[in-house]
Protein backbone atom coordinates (compact mmCIF):
# COMPACT_ATOMS: atom_id res chain seq x y z
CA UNK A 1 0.00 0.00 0.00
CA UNK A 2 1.14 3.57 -0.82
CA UNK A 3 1.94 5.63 2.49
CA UNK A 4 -0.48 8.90 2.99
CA UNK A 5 1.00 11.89 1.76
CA UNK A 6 3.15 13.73 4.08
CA UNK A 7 1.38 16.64 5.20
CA UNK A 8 -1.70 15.16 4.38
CA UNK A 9 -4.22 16.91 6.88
CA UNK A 10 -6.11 14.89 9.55
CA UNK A 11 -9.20 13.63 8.48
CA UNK A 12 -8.39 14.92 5.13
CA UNK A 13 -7.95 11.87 2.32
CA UNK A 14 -4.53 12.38 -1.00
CA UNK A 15 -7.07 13.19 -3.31
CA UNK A 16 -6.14 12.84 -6.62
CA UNK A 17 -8.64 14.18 -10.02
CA UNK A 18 -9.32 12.03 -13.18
CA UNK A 19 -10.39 13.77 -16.53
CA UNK A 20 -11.58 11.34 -18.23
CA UNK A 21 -14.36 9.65 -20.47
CA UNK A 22 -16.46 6.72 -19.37
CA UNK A 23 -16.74 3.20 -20.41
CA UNK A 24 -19.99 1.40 -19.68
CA UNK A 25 -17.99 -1.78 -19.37
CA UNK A 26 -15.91 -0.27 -16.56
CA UNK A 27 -12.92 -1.55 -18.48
CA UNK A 28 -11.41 1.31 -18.69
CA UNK A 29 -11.57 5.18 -18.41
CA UNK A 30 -12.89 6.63 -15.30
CA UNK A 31 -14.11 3.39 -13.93
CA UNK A 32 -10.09 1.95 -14.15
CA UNK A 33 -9.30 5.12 -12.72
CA UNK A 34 -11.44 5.19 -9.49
CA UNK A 35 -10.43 1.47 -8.81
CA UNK A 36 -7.19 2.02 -9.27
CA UNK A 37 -7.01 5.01 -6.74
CA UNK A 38 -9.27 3.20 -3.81
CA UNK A 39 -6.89 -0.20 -4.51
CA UNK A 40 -3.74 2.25 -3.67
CA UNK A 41 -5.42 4.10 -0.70
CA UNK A 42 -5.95 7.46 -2.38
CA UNK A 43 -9.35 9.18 -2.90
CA UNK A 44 -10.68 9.69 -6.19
CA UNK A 45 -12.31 12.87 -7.59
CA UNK A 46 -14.03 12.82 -11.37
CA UNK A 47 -14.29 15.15 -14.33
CA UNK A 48 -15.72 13.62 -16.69
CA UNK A 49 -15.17 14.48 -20.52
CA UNK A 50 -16.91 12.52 -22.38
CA UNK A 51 -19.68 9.45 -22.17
CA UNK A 52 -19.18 6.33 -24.83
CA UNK A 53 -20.80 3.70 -25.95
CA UNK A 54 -18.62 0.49 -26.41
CA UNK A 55 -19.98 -2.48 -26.81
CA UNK A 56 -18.21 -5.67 -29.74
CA UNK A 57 -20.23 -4.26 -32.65
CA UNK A 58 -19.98 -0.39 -32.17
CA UNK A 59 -18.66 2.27 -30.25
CA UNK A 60 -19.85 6.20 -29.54
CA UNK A 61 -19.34 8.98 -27.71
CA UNK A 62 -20.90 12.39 -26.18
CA UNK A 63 -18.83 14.76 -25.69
CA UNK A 64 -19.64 16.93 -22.42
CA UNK A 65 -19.56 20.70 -22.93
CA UNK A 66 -16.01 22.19 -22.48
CA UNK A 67 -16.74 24.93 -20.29
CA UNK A 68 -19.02 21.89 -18.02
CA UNK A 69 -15.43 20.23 -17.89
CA UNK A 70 -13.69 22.87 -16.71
CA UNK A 71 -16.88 23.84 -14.26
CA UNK A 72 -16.48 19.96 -12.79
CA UNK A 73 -12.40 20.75 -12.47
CA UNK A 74 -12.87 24.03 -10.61
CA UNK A 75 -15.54 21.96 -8.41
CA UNK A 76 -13.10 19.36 -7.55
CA UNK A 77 -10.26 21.58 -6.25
CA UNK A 78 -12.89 24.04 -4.21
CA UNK A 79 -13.72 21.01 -3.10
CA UNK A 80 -10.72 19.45 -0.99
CA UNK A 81 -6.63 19.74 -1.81
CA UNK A 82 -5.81 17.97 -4.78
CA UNK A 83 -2.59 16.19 -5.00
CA UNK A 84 -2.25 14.96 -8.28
CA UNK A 85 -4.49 15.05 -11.37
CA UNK A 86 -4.41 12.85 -14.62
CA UNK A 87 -5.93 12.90 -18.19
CA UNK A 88 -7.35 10.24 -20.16
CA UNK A 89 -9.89 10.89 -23.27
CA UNK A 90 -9.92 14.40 -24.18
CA UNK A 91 -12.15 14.23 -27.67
CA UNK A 92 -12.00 17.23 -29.40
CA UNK A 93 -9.34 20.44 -29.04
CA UNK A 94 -11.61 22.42 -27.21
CA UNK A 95 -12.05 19.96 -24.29
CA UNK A 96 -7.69 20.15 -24.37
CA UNK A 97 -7.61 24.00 -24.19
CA UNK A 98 -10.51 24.22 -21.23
CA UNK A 99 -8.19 21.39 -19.16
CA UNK A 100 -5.10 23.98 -19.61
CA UNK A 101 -6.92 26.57 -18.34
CA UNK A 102 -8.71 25.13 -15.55
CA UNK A 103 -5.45 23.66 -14.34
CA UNK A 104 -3.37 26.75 -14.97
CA UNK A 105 -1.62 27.55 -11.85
CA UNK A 106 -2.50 24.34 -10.67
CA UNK A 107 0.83 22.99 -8.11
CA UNK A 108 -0.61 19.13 -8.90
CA UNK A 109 1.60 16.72 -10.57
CA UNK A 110 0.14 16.42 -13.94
CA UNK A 111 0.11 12.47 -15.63
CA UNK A 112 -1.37 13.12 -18.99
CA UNK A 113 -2.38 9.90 -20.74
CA UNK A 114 -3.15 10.98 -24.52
CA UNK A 115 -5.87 8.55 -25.61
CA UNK A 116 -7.04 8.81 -28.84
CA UNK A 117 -8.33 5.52 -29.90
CA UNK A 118 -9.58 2.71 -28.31
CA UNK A 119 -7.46 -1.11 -28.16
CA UNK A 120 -9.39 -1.50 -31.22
CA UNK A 121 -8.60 1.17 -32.95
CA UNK A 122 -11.51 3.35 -32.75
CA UNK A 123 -11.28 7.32 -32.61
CA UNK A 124 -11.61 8.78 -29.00
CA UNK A 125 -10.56 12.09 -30.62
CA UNK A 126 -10.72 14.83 -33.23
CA UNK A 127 -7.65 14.35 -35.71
CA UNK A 128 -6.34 18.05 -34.25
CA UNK A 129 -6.52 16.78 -30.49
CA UNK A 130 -2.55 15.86 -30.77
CA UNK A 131 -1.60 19.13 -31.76
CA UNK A 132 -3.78 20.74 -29.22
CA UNK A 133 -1.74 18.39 -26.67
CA UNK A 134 1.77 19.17 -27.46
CA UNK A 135 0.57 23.04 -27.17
CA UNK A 136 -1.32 23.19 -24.25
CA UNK A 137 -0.75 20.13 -21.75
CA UNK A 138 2.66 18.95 -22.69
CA UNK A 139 4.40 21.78 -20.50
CA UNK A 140 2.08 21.38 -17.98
CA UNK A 141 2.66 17.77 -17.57
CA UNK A 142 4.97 16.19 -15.07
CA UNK A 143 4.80 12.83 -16.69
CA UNK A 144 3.11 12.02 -20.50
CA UNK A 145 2.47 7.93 -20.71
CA UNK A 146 1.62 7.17 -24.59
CA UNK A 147 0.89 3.91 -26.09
CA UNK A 148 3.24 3.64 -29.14
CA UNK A 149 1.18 4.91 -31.62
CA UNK A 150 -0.02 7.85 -29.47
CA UNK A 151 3.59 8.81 -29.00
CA UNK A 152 3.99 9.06 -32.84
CA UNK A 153 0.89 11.04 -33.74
CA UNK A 154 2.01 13.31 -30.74
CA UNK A 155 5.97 13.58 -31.53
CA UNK A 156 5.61 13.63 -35.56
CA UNK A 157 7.24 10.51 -36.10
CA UNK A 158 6.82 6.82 -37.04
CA UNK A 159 7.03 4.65 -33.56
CA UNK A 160 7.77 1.40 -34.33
CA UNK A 161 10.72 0.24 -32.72
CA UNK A 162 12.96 0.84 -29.61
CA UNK A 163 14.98 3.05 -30.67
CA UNK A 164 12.30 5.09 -32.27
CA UNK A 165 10.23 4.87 -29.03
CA UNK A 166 13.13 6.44 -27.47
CA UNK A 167 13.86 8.99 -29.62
CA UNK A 168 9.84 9.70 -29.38
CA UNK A 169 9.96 10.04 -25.67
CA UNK A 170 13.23 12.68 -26.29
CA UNK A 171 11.03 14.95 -28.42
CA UNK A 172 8.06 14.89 -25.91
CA UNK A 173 10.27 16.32 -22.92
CA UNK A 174 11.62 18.72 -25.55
CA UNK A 175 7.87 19.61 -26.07
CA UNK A 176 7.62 20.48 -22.56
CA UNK A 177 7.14 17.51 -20.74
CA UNK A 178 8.97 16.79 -17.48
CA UNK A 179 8.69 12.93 -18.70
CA UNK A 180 7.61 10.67 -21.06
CA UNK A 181 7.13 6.86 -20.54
CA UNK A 182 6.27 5.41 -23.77
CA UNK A 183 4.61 2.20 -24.06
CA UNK A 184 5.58 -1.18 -26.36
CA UNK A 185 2.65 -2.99 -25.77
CA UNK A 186 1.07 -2.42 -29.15
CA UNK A 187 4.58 -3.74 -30.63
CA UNK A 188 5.10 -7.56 -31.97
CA UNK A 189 7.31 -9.95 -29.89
CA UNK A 190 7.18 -11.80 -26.56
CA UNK A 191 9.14 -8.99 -24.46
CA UNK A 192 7.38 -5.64 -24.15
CA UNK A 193 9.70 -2.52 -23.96
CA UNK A 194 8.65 0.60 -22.08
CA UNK A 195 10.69 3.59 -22.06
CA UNK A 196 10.81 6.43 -19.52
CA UNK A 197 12.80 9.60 -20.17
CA UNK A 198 13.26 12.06 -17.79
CA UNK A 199 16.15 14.51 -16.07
CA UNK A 200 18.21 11.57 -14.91
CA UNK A 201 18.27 10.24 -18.12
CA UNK A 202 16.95 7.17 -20.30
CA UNK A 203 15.34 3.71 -18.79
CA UNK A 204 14.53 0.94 -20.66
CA UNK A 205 11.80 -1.70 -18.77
CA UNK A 206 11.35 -5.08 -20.54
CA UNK A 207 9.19 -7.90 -18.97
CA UNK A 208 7.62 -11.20 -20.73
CA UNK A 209 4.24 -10.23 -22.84
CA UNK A 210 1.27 -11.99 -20.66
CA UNK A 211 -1.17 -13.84 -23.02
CA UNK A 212 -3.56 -11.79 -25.07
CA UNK A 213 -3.57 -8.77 -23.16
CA UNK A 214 -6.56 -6.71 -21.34
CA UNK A 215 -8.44 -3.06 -22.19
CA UNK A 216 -7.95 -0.91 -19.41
CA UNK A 217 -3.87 -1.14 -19.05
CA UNK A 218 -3.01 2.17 -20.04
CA UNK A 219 -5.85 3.78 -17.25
CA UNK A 220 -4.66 1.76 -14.43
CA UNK A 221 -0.58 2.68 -15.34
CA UNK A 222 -1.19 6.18 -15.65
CA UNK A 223 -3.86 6.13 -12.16
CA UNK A 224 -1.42 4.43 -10.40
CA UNK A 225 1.52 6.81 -11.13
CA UNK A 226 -1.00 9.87 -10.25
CA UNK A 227 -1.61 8.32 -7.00
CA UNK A 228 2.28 7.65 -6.68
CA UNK A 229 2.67 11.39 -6.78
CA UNK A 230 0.27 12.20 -4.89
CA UNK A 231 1.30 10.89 -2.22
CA UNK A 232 4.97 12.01 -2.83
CA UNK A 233 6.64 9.18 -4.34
CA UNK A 234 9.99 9.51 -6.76
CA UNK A 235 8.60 9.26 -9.86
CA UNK A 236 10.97 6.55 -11.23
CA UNK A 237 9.68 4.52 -7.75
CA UNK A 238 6.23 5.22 -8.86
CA UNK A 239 6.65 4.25 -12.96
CA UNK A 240 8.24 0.53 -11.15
CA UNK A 241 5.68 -0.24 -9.23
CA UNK A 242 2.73 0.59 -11.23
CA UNK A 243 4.23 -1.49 -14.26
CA UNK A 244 4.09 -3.74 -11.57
CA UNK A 245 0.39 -2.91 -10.55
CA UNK A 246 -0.58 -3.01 -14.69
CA UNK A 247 1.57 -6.72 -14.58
CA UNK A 248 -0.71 -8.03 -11.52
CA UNK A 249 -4.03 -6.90 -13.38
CA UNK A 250 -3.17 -8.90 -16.43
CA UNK A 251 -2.14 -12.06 -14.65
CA UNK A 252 -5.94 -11.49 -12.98
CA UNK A 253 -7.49 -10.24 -15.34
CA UNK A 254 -11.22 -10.86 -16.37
CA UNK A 255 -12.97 -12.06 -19.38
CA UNK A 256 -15.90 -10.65 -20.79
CA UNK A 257 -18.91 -12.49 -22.67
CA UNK A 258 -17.17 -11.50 -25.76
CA UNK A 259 -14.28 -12.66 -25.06
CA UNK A 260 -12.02 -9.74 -24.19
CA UNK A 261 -10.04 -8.99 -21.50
CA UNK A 262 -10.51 -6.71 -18.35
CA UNK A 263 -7.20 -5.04 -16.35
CA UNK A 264 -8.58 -6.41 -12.59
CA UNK A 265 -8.90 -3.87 -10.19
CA UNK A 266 -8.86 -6.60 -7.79
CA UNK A 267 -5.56 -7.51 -8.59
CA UNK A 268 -4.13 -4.45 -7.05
CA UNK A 269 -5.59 -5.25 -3.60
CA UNK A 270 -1.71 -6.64 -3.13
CA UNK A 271 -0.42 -2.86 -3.00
């Protein structure tokens, strides 16, 4: 379990603020997020963004009204200190410019987790949210955790490889980022390669792919580092163990009638 935040007032729980859309499945999005942050001891505040639809044969989404989104932020830090905040879906450009500006001046750790598509490849986003990322959350972010194909669209470059991964993660600290840990899963082969950059340098993290794999991965890394933070954990001790949080979900993971698989929240009961 994560130790409370020094200086955490009494009776007062680490807090820490999703943006994010929801997923009627609870697979991922908010519902990853909140489980993730009451598995590691921290309390979890929602903004939500968006509302989809996803179901085998279709998805869809609603996009809530920017200046509601940035009306639920300002709610959330009037209501109680926020530690740490993270990003998931942010659909179209305007929803990324009302997030900068509600969390302008914000102290927070910032995880921003760019999703754009879902595991099967369907649009979460306008085709100019990327650009509206690297301009307006990128320099507010103290860690940015794209999949491989999220850190290409957002770095202007073909991700494909190690080396390009890494080279990816170098141009999203240049961007403004404080970090970038960028994701292999979406890469062939049985190891999966993760790379953080950040001011000590380059790490490479490579652990045996588990079986199919699970929706919800990305949610629960990027939660788990938030509530890392938030609680005032290094960030290189916070990237290790929630690899090892994401690791524990897909060894438990669940299985849905249709046959996919769920990141389990209950697998992170262990932490």
């Amino acid at each position: 379990m994560i130790a409370p935040a020094a200086g955490a007032r009494g009776g007062e729980p680490v807090a820490v603020l999703t943006i994010a859309g929801s997923d009627p499945s609870g697979a991922a999005g908010i519902a990853q997020d909140l489980a993730t942050f009451h598995a590691l001891g921290v309390f979890g505040m929602v903004a939500v963004s968006a509302v989809t639809v996803q179901t085998p044969a279709r998805v869809s989404w609603e996009s809530v009204a920017p200046a509601v989104l940035a009306e639920q932020i300002a709610a959330a830090f009037g209501s109680m200190d926020v530690a740490a905040v993270k990003t998931g879906m942010l659909p179209t450009a305007a929803h990324v410019r009302a997030v900068s500006a509600a969390l302008a001046g914000s102290r927070a750790p910032l995880v921003l987790d760019p999703v754009l598509a879902t595991s099967s490849g369907f649009p979460l986003a306008d085709e100019d949210v990327p650009a509206a990322l690297a301009e307006h959350l990128l320099p507010l972010a103290t860690l940015v955790t794209p999949n491989t194909e999220e850190a290409g669209r957002l770095a202007g470059i073909d991700v494909a490889s190690v080396a390009e991964m890494t080279e990816a993660a170098a141009r999203l600290r240049a961007a403004g980022a404080g970090a970038a840990l960028v994701t292999g899963g979406h890469l062939d082969g049985a190891t999966i390669t993760d790379v953080l950059a950040d001011e000590a340098g380059v790490r490479q993290y490579d652990a045996p792919r588990l079986g199919p794999g699970a929706r919800g991965t990305g949610c629960v890394l990027s939660a788990a580092i938030a509530a890392a933070l938030a609680t005032g954990e290094d960030l290189r001790a916070g990237v290790t163990r929630a690899r090892a949080i994401v690791r524990q979900g897909l060894e438990q993971a669940l299985r849905t009638r249709a046959g996919s698989g769920v990141t389990n929240p209950a697998g992170l009961r262990h932490f």
